[in-house]
N, C-alpha and C. Protein backbone atom coordinates (compact mmCIF):
# COMPACT_ATOMS: atom_id res chain seq x y z
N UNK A 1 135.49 139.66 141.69
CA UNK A 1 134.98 139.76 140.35
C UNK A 1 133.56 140.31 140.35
N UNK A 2 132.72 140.09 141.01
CA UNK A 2 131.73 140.28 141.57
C UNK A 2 131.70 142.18 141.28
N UNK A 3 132.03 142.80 142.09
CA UNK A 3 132.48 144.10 142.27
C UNK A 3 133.05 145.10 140.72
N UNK A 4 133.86 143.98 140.27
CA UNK A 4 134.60 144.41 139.40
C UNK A 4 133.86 144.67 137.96
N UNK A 5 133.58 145.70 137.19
CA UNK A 5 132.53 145.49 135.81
C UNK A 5 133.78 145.14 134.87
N UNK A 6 135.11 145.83 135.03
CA UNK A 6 135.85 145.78 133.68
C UNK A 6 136.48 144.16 133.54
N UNK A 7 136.16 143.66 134.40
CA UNK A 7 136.88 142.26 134.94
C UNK A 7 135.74 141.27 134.64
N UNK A 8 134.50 141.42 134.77
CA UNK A 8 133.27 140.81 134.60
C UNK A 8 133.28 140.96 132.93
N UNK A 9 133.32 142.00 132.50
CA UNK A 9 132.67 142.68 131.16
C UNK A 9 133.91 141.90 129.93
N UNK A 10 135.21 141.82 130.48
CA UNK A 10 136.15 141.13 130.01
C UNK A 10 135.88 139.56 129.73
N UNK A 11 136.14 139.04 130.79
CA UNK A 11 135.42 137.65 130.36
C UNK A 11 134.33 137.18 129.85
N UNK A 12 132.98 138.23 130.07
CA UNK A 12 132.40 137.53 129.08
C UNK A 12 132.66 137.92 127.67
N UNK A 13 133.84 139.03 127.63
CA UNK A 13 134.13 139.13 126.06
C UNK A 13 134.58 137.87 125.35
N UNK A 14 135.52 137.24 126.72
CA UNK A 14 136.13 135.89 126.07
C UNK A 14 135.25 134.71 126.08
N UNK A 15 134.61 134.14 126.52
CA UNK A 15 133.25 133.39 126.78
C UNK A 15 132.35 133.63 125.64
N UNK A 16 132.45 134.70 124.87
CA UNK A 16 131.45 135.19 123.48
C UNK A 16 132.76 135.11 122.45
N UNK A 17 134.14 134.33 122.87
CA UNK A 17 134.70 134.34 121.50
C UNK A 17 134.77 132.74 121.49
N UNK A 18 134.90 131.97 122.55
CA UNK A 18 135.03 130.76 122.81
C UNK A 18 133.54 130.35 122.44
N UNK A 19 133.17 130.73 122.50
CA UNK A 19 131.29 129.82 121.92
C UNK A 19 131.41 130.28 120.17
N UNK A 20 131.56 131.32 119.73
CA UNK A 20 131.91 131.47 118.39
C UNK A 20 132.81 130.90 118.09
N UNK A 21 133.99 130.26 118.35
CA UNK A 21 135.05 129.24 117.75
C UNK A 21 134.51 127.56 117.95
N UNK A 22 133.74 127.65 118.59
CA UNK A 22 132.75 125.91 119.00
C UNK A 22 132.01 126.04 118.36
N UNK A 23 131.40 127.15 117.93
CA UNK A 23 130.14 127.04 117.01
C UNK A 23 130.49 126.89 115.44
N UNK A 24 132.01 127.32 115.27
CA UNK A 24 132.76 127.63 113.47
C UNK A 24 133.05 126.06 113.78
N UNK A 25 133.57 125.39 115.04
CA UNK A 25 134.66 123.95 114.77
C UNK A 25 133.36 122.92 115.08
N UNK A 26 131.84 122.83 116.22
CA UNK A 26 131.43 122.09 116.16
C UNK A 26 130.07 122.36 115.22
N UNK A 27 129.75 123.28 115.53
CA UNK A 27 127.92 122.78 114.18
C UNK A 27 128.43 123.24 113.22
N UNK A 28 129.62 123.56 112.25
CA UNK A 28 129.79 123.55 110.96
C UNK A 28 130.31 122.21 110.64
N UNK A 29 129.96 121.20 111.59
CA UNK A 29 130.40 120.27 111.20
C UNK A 29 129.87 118.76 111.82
N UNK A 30 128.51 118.99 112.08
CA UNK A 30 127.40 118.39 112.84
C UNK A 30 127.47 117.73 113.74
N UNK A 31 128.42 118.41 114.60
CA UNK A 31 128.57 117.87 116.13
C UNK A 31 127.71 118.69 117.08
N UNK A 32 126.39 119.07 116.90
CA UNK A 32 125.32 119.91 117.53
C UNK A 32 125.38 119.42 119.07
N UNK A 33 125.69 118.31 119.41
CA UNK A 33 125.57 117.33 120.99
C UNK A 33 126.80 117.78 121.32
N UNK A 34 127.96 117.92 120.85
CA UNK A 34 128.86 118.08 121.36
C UNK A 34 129.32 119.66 121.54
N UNK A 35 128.76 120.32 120.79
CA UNK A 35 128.85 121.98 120.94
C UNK A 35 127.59 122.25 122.49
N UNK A 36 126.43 121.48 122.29
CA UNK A 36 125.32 121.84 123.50
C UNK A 36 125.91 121.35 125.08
N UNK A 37 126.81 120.35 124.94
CA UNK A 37 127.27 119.57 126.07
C UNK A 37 128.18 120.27 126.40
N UNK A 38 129.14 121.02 125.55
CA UNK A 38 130.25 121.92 125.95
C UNK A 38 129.82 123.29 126.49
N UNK A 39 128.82 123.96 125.77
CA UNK A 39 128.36 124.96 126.39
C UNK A 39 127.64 124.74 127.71
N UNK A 40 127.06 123.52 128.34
CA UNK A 40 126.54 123.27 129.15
C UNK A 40 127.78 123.38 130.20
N UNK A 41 128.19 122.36 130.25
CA UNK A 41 129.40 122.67 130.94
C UNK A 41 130.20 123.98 131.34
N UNK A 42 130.26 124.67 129.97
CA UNK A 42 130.95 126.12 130.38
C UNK A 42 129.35 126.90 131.50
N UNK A 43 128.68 126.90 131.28
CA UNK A 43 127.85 127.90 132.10
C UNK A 43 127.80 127.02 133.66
N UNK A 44 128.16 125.65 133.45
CA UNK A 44 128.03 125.18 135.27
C UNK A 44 129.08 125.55 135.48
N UNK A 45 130.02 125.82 134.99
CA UNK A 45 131.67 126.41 135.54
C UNK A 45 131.41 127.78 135.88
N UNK A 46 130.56 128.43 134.94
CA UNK A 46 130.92 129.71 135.24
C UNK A 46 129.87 130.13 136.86
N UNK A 47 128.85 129.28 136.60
CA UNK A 47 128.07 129.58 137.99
C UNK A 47 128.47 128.97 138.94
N UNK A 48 129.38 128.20 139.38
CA UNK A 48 129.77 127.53 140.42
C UNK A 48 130.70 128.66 141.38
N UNK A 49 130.78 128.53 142.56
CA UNK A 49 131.24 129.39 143.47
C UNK A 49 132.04 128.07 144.47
């Protein structure tokens, strides 16, 4: 993946649709801790090797 841009450039397409559907289902609806804790999580996933 590393190597790869169209493979890199892809997921973070999906990673920028998944934070826009947490952001419509959790802070339109004042779960701000629970949208920050989820995104936290997604970026230690994504940096972990």
């Amino acid at each position: 993946m590393e190597n790869d841009e169209v493979l890199r450039e892809k997921l973070f397409q999906e990673y920028e649709m998944i934070a826009e559907y947490l952001k419509q289902k959790l802070l339109n609806h004042g779960l701000e801790k629970e949208f920050r804790d989820i995104r936290e999580l997604i970026s230690k996933i994504v940096k972990y090797r």
